[in-house]
N, C-alpha and C. Protein backbone atom coordinates (compact mmCIF):
# COMPACT_ATOMS: atom_id res chain seq x y z
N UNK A 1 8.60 -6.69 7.73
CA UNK A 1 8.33 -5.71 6.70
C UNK A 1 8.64 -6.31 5.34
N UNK A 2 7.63 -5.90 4.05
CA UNK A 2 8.03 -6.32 2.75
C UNK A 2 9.08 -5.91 2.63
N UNK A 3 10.00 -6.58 1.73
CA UNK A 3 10.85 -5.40 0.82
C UNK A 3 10.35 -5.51 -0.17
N UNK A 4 10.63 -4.59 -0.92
CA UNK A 4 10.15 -3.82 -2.44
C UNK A 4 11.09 -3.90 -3.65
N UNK A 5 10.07 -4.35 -4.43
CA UNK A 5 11.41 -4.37 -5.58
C UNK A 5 11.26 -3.07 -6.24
N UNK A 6 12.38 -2.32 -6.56
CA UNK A 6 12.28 -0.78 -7.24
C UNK A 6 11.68 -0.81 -8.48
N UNK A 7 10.93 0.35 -9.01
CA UNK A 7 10.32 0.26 -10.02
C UNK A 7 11.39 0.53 -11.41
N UNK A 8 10.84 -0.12 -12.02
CA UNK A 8 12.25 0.38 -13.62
C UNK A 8 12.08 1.31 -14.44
N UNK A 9 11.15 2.20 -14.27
CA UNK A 9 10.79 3.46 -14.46
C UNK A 9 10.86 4.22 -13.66
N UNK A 10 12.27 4.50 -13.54
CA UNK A 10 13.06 5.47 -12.68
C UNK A 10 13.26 6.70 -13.37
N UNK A 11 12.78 7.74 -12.73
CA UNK A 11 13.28 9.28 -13.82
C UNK A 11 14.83 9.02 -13.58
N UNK A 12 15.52 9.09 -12.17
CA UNK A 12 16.94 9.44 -12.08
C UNK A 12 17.01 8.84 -11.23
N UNK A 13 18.53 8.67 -10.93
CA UNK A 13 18.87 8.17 -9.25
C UNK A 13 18.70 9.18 -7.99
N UNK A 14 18.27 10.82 -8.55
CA UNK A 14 18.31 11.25 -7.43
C UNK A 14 17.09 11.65 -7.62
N UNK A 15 15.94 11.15 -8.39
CA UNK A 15 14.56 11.94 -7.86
C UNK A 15 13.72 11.29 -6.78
N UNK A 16 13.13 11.99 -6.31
CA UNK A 16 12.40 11.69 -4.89
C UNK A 16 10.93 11.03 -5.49
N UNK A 17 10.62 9.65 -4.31
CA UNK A 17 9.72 9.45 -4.90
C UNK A 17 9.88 7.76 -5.39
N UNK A 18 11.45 7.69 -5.70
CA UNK A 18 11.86 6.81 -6.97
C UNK A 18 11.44 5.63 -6.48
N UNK A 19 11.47 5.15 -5.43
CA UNK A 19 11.02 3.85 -5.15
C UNK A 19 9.63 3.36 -4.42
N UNK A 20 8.75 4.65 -4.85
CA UNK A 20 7.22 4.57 -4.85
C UNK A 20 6.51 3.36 -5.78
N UNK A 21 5.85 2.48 -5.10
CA UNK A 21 5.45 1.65 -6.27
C UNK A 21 3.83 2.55 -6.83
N UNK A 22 2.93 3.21 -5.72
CA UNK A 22 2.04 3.42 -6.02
C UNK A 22 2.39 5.07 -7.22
N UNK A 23 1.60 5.74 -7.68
CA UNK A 23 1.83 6.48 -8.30
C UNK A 23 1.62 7.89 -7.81
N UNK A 24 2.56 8.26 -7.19
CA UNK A 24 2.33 9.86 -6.56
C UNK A 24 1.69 10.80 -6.62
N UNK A 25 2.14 10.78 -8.65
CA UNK A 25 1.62 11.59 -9.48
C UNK A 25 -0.11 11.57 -9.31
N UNK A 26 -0.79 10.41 -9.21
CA UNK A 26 -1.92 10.10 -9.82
C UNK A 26 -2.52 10.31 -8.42
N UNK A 27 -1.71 10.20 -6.90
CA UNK A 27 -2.63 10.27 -5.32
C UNK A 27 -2.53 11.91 -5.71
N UNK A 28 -1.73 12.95 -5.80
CA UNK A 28 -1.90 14.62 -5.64
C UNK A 28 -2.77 14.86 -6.59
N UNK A 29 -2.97 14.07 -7.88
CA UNK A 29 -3.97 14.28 -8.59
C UNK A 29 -5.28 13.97 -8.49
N UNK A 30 -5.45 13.20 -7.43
CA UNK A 30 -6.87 12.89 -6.71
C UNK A 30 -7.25 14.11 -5.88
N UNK A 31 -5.43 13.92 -4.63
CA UNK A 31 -6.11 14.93 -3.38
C UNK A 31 -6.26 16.73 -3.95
N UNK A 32 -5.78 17.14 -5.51
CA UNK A 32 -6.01 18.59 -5.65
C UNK A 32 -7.86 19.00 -6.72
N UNK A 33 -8.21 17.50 -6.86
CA UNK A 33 -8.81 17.26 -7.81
C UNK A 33 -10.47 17.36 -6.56
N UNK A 34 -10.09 16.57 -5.63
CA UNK A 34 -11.28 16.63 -4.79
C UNK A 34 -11.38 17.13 -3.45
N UNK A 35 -10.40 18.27 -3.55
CA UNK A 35 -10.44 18.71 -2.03
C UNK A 35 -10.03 20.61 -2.96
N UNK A 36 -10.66 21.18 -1.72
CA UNK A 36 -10.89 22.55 -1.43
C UNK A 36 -9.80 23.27 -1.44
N UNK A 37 -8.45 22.83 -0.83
CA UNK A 37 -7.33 23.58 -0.56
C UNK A 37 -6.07 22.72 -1.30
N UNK A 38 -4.90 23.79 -1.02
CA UNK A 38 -3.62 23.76 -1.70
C UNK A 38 -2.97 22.41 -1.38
N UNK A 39 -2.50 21.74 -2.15
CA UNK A 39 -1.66 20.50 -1.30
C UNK A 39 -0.46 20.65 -1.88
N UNK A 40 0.35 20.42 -1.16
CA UNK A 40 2.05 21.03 -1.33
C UNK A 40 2.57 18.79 -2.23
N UNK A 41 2.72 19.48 -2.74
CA UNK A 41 3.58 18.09 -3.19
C UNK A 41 3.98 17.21 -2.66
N UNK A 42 4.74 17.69 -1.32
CA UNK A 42 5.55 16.45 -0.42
C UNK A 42 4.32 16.24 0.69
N UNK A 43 3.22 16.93 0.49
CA UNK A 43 2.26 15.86 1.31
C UNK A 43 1.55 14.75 0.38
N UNK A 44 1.57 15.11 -0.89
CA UNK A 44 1.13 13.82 -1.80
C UNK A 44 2.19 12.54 -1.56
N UNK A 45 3.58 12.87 -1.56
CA UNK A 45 4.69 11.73 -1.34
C UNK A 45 4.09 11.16 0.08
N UNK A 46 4.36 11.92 1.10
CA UNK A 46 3.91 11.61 2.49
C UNK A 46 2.80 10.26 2.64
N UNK A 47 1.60 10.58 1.68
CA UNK A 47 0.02 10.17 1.86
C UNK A 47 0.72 8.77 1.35
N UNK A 48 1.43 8.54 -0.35
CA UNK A 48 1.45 7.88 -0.57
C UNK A 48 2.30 7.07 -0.20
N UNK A 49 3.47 7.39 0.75
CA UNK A 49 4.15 6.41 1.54
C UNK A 49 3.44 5.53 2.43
N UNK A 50 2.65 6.38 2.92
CA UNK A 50 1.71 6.33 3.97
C UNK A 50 0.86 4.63 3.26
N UNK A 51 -0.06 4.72 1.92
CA UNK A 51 -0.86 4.18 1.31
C UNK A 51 -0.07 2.80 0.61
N UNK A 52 1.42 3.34 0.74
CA UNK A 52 1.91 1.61 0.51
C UNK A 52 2.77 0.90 1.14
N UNK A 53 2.33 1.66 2.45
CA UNK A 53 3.05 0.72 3.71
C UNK A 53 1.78 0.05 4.02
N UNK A 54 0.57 0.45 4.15
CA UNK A 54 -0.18 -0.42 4.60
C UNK A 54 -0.81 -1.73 3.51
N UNK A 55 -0.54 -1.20 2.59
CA UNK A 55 -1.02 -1.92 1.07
C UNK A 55 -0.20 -3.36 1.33
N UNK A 56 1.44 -2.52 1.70
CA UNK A 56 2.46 -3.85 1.90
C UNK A 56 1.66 -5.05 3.16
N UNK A 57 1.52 -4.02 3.73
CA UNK A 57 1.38 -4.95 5.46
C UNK A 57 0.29 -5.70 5.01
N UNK A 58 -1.41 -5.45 4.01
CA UNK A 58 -2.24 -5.80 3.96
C UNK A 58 -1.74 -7.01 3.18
N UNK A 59 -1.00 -7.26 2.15
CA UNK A 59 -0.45 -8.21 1.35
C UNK A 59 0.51 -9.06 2.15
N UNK A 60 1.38 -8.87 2.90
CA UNK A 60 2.53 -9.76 3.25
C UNK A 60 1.99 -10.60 4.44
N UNK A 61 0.38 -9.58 5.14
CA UNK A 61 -0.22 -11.04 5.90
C UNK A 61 -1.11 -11.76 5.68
N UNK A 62 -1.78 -11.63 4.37
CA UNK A 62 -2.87 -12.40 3.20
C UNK A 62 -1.59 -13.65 3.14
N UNK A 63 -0.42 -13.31 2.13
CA UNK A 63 0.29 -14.27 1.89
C UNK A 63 0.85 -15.11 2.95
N UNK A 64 1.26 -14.67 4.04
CA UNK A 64 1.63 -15.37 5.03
C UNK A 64 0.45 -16.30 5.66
N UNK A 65 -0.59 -15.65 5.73
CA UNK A 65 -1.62 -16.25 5.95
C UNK A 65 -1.84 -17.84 4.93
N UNK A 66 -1.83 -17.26 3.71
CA UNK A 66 -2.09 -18.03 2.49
C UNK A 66 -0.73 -19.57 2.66
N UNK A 67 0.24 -18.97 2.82
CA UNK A 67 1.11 -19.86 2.39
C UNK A 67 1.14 -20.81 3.66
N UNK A 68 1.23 -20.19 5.15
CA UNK A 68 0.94 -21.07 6.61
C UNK A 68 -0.31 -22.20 6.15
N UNK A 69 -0.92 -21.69 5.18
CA UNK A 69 -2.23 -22.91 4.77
C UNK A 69 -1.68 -24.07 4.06
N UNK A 70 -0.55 -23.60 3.44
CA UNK A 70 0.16 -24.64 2.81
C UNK A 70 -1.07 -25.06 1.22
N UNK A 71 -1.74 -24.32 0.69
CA UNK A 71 -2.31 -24.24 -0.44
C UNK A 71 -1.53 -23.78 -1.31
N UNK A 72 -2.43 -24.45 -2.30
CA UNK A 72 -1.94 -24.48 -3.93
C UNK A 72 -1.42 -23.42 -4.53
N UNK A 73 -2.40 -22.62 -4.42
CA UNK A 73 -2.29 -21.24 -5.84
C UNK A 73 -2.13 -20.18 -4.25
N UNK A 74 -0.79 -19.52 -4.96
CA UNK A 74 -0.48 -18.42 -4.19
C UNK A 74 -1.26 -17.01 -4.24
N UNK A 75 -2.34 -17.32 -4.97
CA UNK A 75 -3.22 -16.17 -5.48
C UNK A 75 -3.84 -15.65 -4.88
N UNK A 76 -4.11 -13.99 -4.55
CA UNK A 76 -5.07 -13.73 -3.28
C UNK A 76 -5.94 -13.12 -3.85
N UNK A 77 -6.90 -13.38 -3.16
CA UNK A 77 -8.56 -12.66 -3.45
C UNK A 77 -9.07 -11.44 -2.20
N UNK A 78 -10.40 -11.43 -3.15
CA UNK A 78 -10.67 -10.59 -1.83
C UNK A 78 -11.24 -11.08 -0.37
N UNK A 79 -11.71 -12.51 -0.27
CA UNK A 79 -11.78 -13.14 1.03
C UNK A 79 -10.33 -13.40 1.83
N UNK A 80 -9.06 -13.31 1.12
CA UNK A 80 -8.03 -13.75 1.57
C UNK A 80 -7.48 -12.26 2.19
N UNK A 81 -7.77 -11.22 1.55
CA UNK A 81 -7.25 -9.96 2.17
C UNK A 81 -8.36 -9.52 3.33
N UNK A 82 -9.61 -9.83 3.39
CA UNK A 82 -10.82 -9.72 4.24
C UNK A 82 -10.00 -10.33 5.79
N UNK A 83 -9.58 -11.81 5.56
CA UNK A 83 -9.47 -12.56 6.21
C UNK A 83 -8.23 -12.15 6.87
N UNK A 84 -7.25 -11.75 6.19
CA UNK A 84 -5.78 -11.06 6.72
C UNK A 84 -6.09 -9.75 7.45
N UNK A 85 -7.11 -9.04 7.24
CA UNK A 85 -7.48 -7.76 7.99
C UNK A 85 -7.57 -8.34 9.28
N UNK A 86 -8.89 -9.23 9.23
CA UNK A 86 -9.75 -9.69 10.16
C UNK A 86 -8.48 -10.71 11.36
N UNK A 87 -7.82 -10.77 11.08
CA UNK A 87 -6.76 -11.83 11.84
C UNK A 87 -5.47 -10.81 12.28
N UNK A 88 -5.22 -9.76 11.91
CA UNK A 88 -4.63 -8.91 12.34
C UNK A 88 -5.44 -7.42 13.22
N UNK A 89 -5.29 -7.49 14.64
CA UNK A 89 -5.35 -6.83 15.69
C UNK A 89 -5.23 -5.12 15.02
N UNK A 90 -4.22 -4.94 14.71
CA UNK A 90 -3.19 -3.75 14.14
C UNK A 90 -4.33 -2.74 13.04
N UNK A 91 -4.32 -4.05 11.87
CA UNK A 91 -5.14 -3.50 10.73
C UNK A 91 -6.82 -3.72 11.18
N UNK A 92 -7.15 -4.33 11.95
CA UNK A 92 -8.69 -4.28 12.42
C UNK A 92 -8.37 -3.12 13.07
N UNK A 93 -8.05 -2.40 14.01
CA UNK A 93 -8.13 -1.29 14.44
C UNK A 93 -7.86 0.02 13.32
N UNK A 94 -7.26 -0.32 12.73
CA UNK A 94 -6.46 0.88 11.51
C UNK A 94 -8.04 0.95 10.43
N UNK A 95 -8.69 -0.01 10.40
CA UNK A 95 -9.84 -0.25 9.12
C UNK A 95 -11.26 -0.29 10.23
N UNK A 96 -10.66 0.00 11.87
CA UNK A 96 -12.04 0.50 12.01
C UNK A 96 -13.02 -0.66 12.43
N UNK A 97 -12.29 -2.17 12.16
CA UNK A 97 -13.33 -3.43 12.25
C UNK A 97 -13.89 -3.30 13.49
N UNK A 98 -15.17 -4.06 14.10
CA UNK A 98 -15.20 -4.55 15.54
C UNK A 98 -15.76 -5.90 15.61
């Protein structure tokens, strides 16, 4: 598993949320913006926990991928995250590949 570095735009130490890298605010503002019914707040937290655990997993096996190559530029593209889907069992099933 990644670890995460906390964001420094912290409201408080005790608000919920705080170590979301994606923006909470901006996923409940999608899901109330394009959907029909009520969404309670802590299913926006939920979604977006949800949206950067896999974000992590999609990144930490691009790079692992990337760096096992022993190449130059640690930089990933979109063939390198294609290729990290495509080589992981887990996320080909999760994205549906065949």
């Amino acid at each position: 598993m990644v670890k995460h570095q906390k964001s420094s735009n912290k409201k408080s130490s005790g608000s919920k949320g705080r170590d979301m890298l994606i923006n909470v605010q901006a996923i409940h503002d999608v899901l109330t913006q394009t959907t029909e019914v009520q969404v309670q707040p802590i299913a926006s937290v939920y979604l977006t926990a949800i949206l950067q655990f896999i974000t992590a997993e999609v990144i930490e096996t691009a790079l692992n991928s990337k760096l096992g190559q022993k190449q130059e530029s640690t930089t990933l593209n979109t063939d390198d995250i294609n290729k990290a889907i495509q080589a992981d069992p887990d996320l080909m099933r999760l994205f549906n590949i065949t």
